[in-house]
PDB file of N, CA and C in Angstrom:
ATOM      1  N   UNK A   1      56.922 -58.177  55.760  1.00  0.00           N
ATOM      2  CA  UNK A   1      56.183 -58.764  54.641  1.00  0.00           C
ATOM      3  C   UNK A   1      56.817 -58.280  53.341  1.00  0.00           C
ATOM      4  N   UNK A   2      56.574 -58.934  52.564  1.00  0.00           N
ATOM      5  CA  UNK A   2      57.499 -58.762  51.377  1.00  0.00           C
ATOM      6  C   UNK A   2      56.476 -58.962  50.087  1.00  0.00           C
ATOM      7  N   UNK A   3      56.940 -58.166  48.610  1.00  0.00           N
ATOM      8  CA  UNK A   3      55.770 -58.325  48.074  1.00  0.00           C
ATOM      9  C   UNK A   3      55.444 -60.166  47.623  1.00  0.00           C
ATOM     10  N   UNK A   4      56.283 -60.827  47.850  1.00  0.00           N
ATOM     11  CA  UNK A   4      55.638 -62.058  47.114  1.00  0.00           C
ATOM     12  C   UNK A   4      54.428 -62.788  48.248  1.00  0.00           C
ATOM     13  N   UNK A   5      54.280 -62.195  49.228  1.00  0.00           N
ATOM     14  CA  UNK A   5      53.368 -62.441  50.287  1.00  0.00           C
ATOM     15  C   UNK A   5      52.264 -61.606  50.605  1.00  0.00           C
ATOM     16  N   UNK A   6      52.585 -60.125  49.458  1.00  0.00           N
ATOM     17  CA  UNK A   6      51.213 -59.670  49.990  1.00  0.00           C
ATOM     18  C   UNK A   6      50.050 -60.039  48.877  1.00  0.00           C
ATOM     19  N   UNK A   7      48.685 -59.909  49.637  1.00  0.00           N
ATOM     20  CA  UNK A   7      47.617 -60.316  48.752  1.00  0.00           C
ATOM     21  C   UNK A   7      46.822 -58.933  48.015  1.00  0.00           C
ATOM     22  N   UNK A   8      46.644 -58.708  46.965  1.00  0.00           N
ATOM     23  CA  UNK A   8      45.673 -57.947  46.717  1.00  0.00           C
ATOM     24  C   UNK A   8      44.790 -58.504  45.796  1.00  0.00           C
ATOM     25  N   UNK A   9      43.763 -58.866  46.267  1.00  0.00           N
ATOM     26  CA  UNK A   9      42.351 -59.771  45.518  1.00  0.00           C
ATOM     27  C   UNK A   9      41.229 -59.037  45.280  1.00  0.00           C
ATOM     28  N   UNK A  10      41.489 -58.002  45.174  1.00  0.00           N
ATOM     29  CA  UNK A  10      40.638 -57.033  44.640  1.00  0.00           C
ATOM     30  C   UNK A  10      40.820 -56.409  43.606  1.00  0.00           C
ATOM     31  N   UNK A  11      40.171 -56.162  42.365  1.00  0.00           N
ATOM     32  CA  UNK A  11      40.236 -55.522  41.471  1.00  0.00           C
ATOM     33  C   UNK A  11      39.395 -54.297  40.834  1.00  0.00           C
ATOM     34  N   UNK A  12      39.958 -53.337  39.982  1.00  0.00           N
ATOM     35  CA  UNK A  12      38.968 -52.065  39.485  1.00  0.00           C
ATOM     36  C   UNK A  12      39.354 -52.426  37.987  1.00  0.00           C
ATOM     37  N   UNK A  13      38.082 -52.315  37.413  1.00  0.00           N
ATOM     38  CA  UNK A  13      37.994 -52.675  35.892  1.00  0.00           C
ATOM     39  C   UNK A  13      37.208 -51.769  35.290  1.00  0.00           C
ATOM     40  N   UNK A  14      37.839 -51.387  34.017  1.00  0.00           N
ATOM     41  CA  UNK A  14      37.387 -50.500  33.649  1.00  0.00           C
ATOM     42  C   UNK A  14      36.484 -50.989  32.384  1.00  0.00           C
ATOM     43  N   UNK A  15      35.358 -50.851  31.303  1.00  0.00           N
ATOM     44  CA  UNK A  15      35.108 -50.951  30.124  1.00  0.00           C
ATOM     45  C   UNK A  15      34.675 -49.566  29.653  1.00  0.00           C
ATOM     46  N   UNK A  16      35.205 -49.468  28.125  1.00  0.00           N
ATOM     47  CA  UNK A  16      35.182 -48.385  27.528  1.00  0.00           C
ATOM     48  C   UNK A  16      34.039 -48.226  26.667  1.00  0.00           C
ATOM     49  N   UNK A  17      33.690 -47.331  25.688  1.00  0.00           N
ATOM     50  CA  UNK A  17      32.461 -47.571  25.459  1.00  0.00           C
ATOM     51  C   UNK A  17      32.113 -48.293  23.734  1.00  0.00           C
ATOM     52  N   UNK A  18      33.532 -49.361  23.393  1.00  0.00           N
ATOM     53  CA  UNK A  18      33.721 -50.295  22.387  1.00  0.00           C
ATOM     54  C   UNK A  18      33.583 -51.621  23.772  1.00  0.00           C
ATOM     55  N   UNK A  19      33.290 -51.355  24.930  1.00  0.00           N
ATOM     56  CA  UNK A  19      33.330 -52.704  25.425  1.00  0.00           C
ATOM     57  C   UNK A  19      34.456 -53.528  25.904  1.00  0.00           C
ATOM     58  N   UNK A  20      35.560 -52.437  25.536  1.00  0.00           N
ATOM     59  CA  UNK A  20      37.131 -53.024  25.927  1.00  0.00           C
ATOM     60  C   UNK A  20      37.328 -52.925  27.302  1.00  0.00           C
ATOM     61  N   UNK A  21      37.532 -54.480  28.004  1.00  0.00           N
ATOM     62  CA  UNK A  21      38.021 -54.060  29.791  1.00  0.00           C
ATOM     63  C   UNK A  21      39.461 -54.062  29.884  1.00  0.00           C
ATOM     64  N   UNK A  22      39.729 -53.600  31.022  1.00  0.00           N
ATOM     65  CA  UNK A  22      40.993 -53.141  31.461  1.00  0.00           C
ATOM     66  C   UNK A  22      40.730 -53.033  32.765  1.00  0.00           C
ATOM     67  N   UNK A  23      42.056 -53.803  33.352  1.00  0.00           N
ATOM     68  CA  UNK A  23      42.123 -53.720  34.427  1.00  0.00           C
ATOM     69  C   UNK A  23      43.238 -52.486  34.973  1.00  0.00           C
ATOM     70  N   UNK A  24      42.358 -51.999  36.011  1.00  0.00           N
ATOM     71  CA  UNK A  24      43.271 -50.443  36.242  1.00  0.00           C
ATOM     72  C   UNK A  24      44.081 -50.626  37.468  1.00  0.00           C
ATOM     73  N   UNK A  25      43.853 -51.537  38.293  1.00  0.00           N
ATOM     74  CA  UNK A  25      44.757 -51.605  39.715  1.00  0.00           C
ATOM     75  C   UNK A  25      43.829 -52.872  40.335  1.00  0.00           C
ATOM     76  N   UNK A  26      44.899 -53.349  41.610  1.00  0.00           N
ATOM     77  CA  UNK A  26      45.112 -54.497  42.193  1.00  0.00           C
ATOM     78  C   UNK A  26      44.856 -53.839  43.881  1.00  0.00           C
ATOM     79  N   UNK A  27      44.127 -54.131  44.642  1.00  0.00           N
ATOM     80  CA  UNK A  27      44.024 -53.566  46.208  1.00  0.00           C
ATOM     81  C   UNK A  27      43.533 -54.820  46.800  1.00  0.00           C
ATOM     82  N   UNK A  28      44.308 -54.007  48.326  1.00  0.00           N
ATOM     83  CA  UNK A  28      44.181 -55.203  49.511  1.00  0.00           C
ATOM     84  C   UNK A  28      42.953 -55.450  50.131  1.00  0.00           C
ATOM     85  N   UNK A  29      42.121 -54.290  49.848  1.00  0.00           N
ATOM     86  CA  UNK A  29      40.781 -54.216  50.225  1.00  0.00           C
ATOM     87  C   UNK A  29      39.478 -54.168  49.889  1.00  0.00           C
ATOM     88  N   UNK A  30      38.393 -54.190  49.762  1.00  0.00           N
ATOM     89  CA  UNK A  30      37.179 -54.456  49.029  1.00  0.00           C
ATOM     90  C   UNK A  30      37.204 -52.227  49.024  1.00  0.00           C
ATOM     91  N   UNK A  31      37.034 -52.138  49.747  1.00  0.00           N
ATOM     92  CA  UNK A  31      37.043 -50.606  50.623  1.00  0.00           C
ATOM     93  C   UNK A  31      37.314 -50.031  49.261  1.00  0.00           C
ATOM     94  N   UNK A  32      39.141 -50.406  49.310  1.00  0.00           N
ATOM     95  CA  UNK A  32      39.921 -49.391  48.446  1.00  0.00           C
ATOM     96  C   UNK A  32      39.783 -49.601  47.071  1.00  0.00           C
ATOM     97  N   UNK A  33      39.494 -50.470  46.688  1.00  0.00           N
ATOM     98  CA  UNK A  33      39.086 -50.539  45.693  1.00  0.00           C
ATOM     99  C   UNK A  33      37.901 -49.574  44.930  1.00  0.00           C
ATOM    100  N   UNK A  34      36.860 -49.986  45.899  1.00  0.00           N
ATOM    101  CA  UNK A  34      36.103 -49.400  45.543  1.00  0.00           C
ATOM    102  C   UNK A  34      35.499 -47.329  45.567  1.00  0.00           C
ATOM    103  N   UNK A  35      36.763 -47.500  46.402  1.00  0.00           N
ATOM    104  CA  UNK A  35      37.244 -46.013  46.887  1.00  0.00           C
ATOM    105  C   UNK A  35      37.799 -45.332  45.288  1.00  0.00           C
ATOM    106  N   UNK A  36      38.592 -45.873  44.899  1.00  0.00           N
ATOM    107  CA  UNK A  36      39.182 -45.812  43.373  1.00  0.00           C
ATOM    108  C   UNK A  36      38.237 -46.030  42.599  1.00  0.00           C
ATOM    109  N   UNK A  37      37.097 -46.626  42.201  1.00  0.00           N
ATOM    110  CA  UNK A  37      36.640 -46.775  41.495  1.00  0.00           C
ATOM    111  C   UNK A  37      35.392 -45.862  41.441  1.00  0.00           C
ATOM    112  N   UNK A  38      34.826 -45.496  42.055  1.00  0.00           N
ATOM    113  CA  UNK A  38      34.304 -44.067  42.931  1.00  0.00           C
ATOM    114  C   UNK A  38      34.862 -42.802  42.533  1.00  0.00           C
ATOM    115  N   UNK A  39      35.575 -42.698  42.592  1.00  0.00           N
ATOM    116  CA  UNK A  39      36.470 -41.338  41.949  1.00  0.00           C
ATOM    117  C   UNK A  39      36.816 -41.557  40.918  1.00  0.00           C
ATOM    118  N   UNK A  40      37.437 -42.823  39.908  1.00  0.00           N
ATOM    119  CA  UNK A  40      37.254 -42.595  38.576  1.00  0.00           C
ATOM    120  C   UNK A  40      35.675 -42.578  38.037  1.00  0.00           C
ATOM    121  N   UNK A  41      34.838 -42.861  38.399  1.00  0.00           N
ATOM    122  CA  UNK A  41      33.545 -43.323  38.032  1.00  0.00           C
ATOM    123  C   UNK A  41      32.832 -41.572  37.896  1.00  0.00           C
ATOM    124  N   UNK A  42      33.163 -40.838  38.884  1.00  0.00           N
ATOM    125  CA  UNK A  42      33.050 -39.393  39.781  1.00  0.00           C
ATOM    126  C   UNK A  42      33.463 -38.447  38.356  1.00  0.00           C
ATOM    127  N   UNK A  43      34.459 -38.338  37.084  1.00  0.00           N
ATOM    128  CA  UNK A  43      35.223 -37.492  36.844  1.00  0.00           C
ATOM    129  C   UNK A  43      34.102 -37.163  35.619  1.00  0.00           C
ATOM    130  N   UNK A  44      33.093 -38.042  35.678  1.00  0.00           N
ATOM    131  CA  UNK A  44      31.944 -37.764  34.826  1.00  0.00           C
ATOM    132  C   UNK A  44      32.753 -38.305  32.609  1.00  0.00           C
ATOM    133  N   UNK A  45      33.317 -39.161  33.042  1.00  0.00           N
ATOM    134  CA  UNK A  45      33.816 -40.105  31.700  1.00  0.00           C
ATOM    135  C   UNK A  45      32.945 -41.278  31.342  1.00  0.00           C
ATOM    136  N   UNK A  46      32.805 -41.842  30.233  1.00  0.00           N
ATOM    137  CA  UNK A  46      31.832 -42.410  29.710  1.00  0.00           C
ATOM    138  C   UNK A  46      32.072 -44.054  29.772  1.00  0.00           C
ATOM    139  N   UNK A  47      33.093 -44.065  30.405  1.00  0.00           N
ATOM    140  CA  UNK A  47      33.668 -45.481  30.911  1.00  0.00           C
ATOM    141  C   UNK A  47      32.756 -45.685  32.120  1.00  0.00           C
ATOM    142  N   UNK A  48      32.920 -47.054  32.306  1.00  0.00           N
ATOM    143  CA  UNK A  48      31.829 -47.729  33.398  1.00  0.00           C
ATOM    144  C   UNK A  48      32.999 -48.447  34.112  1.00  0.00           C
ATOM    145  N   UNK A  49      32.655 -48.129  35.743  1.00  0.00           N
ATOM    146  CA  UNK A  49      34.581 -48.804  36.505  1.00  0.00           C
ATOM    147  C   UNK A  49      33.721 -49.622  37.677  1.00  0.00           C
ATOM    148  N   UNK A  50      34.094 -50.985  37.973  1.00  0.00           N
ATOM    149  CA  UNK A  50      33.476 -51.906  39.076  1.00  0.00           C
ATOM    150  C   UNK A  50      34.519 -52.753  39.808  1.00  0.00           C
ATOM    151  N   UNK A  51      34.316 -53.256  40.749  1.00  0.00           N
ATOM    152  CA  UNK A  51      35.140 -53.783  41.244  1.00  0.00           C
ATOM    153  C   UNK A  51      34.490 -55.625  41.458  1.00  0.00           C
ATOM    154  N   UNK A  52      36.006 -56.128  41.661  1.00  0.00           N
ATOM    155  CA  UNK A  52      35.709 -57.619  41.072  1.00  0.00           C
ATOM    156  C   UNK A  52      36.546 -58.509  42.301  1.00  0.00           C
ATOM    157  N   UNK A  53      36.727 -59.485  43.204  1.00  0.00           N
ATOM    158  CA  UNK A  53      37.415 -60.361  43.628  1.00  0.00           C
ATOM    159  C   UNK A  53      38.260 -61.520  42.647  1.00  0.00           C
ATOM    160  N   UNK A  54      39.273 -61.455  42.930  1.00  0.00           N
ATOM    161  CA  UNK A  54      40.069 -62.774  42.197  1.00  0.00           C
ATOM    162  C   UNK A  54      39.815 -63.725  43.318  1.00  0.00           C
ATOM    163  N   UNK A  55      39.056 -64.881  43.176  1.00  0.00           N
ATOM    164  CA  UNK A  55      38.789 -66.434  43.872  1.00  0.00           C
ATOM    165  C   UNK A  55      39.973 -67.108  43.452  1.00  0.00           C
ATOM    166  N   UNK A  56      40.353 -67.577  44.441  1.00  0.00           N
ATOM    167  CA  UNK A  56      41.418 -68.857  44.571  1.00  0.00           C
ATOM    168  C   UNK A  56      42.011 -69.769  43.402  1.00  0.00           C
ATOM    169  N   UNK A  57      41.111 -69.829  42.713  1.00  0.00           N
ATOM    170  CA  UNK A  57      41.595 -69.985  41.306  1.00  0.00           C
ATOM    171  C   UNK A  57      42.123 -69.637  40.461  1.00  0.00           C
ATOM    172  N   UNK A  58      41.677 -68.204  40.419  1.00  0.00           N
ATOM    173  CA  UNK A  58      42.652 -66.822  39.720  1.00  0.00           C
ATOM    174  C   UNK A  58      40.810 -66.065  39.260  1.00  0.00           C
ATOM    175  N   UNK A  59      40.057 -66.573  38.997  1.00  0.00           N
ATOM    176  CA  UNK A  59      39.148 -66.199  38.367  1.00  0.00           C
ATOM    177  C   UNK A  59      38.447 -64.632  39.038  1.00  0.00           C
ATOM    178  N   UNK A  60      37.732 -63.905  38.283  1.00  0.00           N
ATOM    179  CA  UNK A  60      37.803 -63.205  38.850  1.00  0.00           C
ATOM    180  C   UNK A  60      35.980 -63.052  38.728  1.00  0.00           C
ATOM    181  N   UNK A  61      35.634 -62.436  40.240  1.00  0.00           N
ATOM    182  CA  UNK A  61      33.989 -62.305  40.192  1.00  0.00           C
ATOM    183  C   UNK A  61      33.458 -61.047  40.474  1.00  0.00           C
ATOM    184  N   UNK A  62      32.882 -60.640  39.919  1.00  0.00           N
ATOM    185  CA  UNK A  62      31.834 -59.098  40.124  1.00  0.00           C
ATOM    186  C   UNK A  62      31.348 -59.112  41.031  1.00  0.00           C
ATOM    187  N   UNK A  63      31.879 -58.005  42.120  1.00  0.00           N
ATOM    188  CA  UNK A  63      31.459 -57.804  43.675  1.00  0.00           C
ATOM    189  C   UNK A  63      30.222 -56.879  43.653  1.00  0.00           C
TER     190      UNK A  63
END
């Protein structure tokens, strides 16, 4: 497999506390994602981190 074939449709997003999102990483799994987002969420920072699916469209939805 090669990267133009792999999927990662999962996302960790971060917003800061002006409301600015950012996306922090791309995963293959709902899991890992949220595994990452768990431990940044964990370091006790005032940012709020969730995880999101990109749908077939590109769009992306709050899991």
């Amino acid at each position: 497999m090669n990267d133009s074939t792999i999927s990662l449709p999962w996302l960790v997003i971060r917003q800061d506390d002006n409301g600015n999102r950012y996306r922090v990483g791309r995963y293959a799994t709902r899991a890992e994602a949220q595994k990452i987002a768990d431990s940044l969420d964990g370091r006790g920072h005032k940012q709020l981190y969730w995880v999101e699916r990109i749908g077939q469209n590109g769009d992306a939805a709050r899991a």
